[in-house]
C-alpha atoms as a PDB file:
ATOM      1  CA  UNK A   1       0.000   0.000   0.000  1.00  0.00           C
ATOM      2  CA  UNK A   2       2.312   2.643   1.200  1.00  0.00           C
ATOM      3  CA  UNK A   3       4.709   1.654  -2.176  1.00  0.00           C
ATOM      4  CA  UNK A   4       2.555   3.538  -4.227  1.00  0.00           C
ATOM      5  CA  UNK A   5       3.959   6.629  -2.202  1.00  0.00           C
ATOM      6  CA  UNK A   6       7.305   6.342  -3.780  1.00  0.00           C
ATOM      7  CA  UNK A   7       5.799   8.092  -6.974  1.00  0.00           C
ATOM      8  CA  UNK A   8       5.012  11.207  -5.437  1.00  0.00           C
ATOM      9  CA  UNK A   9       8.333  10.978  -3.932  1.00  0.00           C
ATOM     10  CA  UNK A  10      10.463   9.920  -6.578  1.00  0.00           C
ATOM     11  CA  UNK A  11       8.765  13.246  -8.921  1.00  0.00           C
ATOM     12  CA  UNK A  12      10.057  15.504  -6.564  1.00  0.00           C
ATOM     13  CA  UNK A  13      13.082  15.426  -8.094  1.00  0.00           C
ATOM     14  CA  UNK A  14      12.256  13.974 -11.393  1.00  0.00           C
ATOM     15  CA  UNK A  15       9.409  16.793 -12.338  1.00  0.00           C
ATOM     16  CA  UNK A  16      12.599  19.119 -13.388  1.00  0.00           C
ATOM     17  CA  UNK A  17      13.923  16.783 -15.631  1.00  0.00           C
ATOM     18  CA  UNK A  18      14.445  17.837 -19.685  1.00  0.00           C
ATOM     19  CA  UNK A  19      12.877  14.387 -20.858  1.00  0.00           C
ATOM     20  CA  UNK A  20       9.603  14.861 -18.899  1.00  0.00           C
ATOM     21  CA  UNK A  21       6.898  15.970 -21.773  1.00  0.00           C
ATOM     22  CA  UNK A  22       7.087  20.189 -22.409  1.00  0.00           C
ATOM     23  CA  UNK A  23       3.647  20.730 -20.881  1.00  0.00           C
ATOM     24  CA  UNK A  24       5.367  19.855 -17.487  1.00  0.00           C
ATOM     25  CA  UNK A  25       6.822  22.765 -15.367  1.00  0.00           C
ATOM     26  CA  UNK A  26      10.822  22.648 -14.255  1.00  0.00           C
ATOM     27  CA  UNK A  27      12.535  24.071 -11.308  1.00  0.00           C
ATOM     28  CA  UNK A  28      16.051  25.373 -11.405  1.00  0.00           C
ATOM     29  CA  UNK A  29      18.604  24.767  -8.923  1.00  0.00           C
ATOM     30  CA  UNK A  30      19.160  28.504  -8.710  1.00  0.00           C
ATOM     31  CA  UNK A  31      15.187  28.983  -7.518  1.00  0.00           C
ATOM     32  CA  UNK A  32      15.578  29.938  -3.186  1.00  0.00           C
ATOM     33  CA  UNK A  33      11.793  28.056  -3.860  1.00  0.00           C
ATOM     34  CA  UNK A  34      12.842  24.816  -5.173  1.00  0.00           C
ATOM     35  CA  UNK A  35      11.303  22.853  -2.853  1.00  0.00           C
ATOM     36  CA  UNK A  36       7.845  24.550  -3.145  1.00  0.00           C
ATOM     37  CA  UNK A  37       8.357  24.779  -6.771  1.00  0.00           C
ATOM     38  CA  UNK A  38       8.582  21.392  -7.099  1.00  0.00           C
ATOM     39  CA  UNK A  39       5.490  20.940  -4.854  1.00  0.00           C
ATOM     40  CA  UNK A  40       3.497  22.737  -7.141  1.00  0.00           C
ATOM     41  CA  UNK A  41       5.212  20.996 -10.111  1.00  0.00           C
ATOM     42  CA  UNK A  42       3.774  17.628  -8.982  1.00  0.00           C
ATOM     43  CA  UNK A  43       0.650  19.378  -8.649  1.00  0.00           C
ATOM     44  CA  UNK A  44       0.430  19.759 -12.363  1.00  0.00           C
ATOM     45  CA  UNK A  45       1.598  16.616 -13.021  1.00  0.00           C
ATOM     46  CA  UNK A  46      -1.358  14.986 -10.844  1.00  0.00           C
ATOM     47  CA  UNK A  47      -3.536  14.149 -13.731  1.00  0.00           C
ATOM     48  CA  UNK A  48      -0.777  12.253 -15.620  1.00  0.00           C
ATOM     49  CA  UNK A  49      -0.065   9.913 -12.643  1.00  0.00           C
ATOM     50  CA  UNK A  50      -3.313   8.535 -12.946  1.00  0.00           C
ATOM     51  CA  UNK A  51      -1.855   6.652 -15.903  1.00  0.00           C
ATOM     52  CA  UNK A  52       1.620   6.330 -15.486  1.00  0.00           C
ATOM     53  CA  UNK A  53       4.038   8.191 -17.318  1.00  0.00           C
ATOM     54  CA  UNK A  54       5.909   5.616 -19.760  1.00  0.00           C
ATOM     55  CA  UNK A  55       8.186   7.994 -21.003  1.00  0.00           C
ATOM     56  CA  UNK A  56      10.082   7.764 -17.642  1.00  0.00           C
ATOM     57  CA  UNK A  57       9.392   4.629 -16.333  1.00  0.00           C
ATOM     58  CA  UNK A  58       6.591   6.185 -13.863  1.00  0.00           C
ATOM     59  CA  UNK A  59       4.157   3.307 -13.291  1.00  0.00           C
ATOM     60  CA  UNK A  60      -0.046   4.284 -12.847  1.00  0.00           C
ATOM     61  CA  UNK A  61      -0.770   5.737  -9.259  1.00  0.00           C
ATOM     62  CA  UNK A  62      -4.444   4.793  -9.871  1.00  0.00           C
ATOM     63  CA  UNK A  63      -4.976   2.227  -9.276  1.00  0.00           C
ATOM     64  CA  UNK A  64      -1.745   1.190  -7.986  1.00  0.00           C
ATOM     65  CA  UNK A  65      -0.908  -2.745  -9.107  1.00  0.00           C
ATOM     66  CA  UNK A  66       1.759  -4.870  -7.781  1.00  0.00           C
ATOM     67  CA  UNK A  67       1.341  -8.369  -9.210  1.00  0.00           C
ATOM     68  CA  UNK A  68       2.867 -11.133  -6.566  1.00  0.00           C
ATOM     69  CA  UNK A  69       4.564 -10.053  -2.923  1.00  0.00           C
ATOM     70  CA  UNK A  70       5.686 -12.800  -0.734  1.00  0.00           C
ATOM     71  CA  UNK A  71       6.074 -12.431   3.109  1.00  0.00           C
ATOM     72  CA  UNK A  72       7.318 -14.603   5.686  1.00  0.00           C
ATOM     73  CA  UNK A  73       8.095 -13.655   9.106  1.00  0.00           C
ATOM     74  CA  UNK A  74       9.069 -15.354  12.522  1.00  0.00           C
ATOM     75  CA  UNK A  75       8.647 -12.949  15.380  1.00  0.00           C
ATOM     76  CA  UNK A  76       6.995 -13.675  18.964  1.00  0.00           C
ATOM     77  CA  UNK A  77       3.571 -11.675  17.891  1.00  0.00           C
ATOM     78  CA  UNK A  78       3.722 -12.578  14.150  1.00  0.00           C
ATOM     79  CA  UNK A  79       4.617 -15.244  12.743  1.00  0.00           C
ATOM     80  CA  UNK A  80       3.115 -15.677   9.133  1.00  0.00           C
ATOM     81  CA  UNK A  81       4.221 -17.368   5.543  1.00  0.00           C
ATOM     82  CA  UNK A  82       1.969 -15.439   2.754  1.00  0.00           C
ATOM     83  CA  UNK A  83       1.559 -15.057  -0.582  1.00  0.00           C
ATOM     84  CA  UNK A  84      -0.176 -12.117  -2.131  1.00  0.00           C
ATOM     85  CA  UNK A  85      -1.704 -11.672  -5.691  1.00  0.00           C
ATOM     86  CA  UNK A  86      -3.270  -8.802  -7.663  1.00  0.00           C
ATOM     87  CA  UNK A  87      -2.592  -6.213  -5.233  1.00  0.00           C
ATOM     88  CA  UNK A  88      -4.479  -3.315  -6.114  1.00  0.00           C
ATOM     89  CA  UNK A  89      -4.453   0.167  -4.666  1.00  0.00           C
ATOM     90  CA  UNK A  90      -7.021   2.440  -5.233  1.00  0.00           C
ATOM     91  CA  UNK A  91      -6.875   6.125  -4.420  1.00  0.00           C
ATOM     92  CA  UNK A  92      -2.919   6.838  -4.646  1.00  0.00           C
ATOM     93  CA  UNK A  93      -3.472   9.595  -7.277  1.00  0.00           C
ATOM     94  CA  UNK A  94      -4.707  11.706  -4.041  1.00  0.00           C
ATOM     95  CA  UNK A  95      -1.605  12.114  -2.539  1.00  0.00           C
ATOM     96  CA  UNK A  96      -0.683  15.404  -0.547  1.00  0.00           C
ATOM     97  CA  UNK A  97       2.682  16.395  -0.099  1.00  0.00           C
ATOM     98  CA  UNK A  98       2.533  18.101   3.413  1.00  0.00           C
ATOM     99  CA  UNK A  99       6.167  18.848   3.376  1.00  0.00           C
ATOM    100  CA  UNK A 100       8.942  18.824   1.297  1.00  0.00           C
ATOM    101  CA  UNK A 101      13.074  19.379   2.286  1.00  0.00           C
ATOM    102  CA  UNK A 102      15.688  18.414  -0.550  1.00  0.00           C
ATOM    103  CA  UNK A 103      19.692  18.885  -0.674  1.00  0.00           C
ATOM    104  CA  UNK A 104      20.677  18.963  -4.482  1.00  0.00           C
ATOM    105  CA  UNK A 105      24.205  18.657  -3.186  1.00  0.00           C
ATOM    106  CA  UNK A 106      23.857  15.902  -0.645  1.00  0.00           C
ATOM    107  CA  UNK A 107      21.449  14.230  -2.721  1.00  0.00           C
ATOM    108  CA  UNK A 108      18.542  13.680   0.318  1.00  0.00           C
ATOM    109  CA  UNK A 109      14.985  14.137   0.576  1.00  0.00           C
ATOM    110  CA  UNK A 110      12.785  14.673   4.011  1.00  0.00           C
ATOM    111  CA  UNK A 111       8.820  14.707   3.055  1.00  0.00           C
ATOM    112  CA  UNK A 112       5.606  14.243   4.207  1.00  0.00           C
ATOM    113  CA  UNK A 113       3.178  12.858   1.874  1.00  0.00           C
ATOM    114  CA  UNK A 114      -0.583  12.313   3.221  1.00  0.00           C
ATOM    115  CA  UNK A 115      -3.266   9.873   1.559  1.00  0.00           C
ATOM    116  CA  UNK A 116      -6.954  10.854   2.200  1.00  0.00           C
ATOM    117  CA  UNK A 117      -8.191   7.294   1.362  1.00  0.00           C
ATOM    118  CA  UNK A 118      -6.532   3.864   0.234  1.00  0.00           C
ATOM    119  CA  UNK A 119      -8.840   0.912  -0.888  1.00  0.00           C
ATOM    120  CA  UNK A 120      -6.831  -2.562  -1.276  1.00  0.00           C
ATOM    121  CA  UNK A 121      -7.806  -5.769  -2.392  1.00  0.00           C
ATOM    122  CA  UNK A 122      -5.708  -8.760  -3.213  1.00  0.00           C
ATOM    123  CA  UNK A 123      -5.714 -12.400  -3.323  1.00  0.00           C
ATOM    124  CA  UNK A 124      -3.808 -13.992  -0.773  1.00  0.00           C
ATOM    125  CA  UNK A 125      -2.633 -17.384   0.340  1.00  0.00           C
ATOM    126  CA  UNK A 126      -1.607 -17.170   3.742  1.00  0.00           C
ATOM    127  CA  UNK A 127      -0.612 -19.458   7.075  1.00  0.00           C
ATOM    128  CA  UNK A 128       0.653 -18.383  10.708  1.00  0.00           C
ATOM    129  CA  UNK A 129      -0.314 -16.310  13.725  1.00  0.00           C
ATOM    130  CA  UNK A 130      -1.076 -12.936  14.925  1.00  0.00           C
ATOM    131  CA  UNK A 131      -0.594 -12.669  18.948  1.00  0.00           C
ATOM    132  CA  UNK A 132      -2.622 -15.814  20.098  1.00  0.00           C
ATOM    133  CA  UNK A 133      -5.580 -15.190  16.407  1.00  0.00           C
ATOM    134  CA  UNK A 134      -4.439 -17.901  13.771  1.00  0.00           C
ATOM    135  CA  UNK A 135      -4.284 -16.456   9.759  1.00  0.00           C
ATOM    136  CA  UNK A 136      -4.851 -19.754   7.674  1.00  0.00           C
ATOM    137  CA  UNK A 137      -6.454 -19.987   4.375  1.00  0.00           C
ATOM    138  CA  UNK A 138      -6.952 -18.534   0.599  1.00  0.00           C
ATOM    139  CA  UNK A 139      -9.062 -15.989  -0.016  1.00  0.00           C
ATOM    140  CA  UNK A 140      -9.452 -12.835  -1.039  1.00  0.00           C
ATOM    141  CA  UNK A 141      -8.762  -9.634   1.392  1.00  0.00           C
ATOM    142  CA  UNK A 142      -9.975  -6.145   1.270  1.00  0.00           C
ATOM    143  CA  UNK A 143      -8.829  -2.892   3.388  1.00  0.00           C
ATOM    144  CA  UNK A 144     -10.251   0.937   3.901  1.00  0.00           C
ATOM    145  CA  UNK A 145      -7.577   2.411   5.291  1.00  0.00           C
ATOM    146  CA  UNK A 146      -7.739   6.475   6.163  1.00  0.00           C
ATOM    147  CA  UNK A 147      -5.456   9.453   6.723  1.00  0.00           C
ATOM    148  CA  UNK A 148      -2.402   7.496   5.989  1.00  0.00           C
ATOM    149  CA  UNK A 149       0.909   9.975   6.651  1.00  0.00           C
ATOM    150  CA  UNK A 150       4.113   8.607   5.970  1.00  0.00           C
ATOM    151  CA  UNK A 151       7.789  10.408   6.571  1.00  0.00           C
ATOM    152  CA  UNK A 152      10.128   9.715   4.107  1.00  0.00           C
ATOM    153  CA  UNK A 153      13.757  10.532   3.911  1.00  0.00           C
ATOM    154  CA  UNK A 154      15.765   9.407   1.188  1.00  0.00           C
ATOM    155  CA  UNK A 155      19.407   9.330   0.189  1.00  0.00           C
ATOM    156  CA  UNK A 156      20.670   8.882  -3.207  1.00  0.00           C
ATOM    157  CA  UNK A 157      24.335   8.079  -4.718  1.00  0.00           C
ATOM    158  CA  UNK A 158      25.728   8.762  -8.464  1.00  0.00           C
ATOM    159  CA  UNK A 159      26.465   6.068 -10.856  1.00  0.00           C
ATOM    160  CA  UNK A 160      28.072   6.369 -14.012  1.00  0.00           C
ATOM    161  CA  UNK A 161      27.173   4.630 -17.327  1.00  0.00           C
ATOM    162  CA  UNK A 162      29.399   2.788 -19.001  1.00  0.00           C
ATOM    163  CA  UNK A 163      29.515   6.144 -21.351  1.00  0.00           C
ATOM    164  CA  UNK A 164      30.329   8.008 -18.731  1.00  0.00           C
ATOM    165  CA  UNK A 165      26.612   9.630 -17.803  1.00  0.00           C
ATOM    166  CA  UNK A 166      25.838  10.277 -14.545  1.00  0.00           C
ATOM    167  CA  UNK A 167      22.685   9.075 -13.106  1.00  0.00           C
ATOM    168  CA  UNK A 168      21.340   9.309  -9.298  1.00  0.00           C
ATOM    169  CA  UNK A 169      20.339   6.090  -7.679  1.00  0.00           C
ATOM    170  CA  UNK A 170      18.136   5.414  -4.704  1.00  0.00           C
ATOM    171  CA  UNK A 171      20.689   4.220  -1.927  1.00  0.00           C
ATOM    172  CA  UNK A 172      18.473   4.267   0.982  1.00  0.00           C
ATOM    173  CA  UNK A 173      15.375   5.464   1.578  1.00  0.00           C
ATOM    174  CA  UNK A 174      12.838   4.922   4.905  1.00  0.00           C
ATOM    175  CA  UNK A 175       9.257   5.639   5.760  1.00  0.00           C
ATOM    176  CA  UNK A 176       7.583   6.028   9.021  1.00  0.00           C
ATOM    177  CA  UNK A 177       3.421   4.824   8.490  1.00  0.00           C
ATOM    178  CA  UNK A 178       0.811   6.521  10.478  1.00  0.00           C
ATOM    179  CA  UNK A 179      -3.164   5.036   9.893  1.00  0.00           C
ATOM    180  CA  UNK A 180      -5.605   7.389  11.138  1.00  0.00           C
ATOM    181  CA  UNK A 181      -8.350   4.520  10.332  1.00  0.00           C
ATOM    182  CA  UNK A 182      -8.690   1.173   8.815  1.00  0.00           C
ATOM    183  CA  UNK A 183     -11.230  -1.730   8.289  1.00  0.00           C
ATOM    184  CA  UNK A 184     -10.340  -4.825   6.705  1.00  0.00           C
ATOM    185  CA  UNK A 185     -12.532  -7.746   5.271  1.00  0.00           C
ATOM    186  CA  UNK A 186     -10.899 -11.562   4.764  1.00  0.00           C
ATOM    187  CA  UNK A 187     -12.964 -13.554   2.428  1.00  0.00           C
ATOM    188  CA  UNK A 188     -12.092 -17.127   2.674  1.00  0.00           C
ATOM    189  CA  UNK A 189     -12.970 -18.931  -0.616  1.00  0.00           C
ATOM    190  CA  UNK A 190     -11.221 -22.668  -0.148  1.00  0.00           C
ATOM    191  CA  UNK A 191     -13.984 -24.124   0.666  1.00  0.00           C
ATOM    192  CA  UNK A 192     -12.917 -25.316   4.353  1.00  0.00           C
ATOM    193  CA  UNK A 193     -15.771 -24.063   6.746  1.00  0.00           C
ATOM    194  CA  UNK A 194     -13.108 -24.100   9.501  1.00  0.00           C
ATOM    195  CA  UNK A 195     -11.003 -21.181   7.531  1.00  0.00           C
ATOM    196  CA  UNK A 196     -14.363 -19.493   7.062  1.00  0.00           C
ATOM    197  CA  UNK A 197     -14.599 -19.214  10.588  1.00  0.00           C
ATOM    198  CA  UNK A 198     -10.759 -18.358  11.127  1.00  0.00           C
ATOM    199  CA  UNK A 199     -11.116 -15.370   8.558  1.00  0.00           C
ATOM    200  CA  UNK A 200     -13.897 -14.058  10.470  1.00  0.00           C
ATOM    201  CA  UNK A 201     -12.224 -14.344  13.238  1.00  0.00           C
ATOM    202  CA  UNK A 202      -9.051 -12.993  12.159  1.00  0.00           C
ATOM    203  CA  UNK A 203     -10.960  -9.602  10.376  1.00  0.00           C
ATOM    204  CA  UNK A 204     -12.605  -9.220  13.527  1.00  0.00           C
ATOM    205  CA  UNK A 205      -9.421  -8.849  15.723  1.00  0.00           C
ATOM    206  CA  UNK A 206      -7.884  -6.821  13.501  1.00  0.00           C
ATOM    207  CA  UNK A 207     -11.231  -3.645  13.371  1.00  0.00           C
ATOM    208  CA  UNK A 208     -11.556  -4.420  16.967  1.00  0.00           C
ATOM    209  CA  UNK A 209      -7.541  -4.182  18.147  1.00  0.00           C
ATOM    210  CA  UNK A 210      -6.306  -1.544  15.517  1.00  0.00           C
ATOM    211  CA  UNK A 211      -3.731  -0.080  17.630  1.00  0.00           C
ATOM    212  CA  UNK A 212      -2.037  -3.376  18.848  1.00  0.00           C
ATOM    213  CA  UNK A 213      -2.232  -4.912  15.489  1.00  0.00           C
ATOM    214  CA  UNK A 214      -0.902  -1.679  13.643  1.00  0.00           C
ATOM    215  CA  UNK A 215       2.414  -1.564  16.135  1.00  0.00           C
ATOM    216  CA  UNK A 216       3.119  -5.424  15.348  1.00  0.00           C
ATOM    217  CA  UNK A 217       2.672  -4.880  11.424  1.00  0.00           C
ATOM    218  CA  UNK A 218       3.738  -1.607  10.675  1.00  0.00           C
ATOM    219  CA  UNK A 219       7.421  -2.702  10.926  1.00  0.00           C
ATOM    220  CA  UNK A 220       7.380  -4.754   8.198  1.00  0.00           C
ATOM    221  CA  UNK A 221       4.786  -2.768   5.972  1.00  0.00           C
ATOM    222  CA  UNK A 222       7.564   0.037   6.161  1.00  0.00           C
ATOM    223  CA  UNK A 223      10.248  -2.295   5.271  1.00  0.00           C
ATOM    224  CA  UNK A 224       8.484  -3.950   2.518  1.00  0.00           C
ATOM    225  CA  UNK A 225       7.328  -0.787   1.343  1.00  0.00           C
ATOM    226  CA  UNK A 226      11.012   0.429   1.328  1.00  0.00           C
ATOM    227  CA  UNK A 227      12.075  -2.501  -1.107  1.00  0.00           C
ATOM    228  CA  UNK A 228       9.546  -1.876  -3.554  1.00  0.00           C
ATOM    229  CA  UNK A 229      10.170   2.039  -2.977  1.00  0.00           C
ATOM    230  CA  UNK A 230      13.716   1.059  -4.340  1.00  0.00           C
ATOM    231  CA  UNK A 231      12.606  -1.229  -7.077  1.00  0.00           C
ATOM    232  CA  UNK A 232       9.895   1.480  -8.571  1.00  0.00           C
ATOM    233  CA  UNK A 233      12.144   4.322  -7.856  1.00  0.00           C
ATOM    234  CA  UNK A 234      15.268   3.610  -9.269  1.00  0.00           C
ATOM    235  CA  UNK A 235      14.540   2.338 -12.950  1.00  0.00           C
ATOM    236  CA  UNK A 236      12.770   5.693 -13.203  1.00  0.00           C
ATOM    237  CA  UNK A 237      15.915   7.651 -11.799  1.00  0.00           C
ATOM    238  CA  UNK A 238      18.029   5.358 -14.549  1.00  0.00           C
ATOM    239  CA  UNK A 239      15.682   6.776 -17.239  1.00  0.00           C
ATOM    240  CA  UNK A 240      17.366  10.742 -16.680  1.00  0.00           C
ATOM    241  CA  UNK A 241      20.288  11.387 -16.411  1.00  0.00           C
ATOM    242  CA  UNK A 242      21.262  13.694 -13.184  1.00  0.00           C
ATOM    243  CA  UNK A 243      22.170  16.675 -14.987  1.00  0.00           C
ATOM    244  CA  UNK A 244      18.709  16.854 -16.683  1.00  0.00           C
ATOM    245  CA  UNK A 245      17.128  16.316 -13.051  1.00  0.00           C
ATOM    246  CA  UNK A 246      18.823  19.271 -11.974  1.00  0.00           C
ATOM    247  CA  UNK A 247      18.436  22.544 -13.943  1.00  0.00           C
ATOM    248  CA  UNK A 248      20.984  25.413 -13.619  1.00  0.00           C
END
């Protein structure tokens, strides 16, 4: 889910760029504003996002797709083995950058990006245990999930082609997750009336325990979200080269 952030964050910097269609606004280096230039610039490019923006790798913010993602975890309060399908994110295009702090020189980025409204669904294949509530079964799963802030702060590193162009790669990058709100549905469809009753179960101490459940997960949502941050994030970096990011 929070992924699909990485796309508002990754066009902070690449909104500038030369190879972005002319229609698009650019910030200079030069510009005491940058940083609420390039808010506004990402403004503009809202409606594109929708879409995706093939010319530089930018995949669709709406709905946001991620095909397969695999988790398995061993920890005292979660311990789970899952398998998730047809992810899809809907809502993403509604991002709000609430704040916005870039060093052209260090290469880093602090931001706060807010999402209004996230609806997920995916297929999912899943086996383990949340605190003493067993998660067993195939199905299908669906989320609301509500004033979602995440920090970001990002670091990136130059690499050089092998003719010589310089490019800016994602070397770390973490986010911090906030939920203001969240309900979540498991339908069970294997056809085992005992997972039926495990899925209700399940759903139901998740609504009715947000808090404890969101400190247990919210670890690994960020760190998952980080590794798909980087795979999204850099191909679109590889796409410009740095001194077309950054205008003079």
């Amino acid at each position: 889910m929070t992924a699909l952030l990485l796309i508002g964050a990754t066009l902070v910097l690449a909104v500038s760029a030369k190879k972005l269609p002319d229609s698009f606004p650019q910030c200079k280096r030069s510009d005491p504003n940058f940083d609420k230039c390039v808010i506004n610039a990402v403004e503009v490019v809202r409606p594109q996002l929708i879409k995706g923006i093939p010319k530089i790798r930018v995949p669709a913010a709406d709905p946001f797709v991620i095909p397969e993602l695999n988790i398995n975890r061993d920890q005292p309060n979660l311990k789970i083995k899952a398998n998730l399908k047809n992810i899809v994110a809907k809502g993403g295009s509604a991002f709000k950058i609430q704040r916005l702090k870039t060093d052209l020189n260090k290469l880093t980025l602090e931001a706060q990006v807010v999402l209004p409204k996230i609806q997920v669904t995916c297929d999912y294949d899943v086996d383990g245990r949340l605190l003493v509530v067993p998660l067993k079964g195939v199905g299908i799963f669906k989320g609301n999930f509500t004033n979602i802030i995440v920090d970001i702060k990002g670091v990136g590193e130059m690499v050089k082609s092998k003719k010589g162009t310089e490019y800016v790669q994602i070397k770390t990058i973490k986010l911090k997750l906030k939920m203001g709100a969240e309900s979540v549905k498991f339908k069970n469809t294997d056809n085992n009336a005992n997972n039926d009753l495990i899925a209700t179960t399940a759903a139901n101490f998740v609504n009715q325990n947000r808090d404890q459940v969101f400190e247990i997960v919210t670890p690994i949502a960020e760190e998952t979200a980080e590794a798909i941050a980087k795979q999204i994030g850099n191909p679109i970096f590889r796409a410009i080269p740095f001194s077309e990011i950054v205008l003079d």
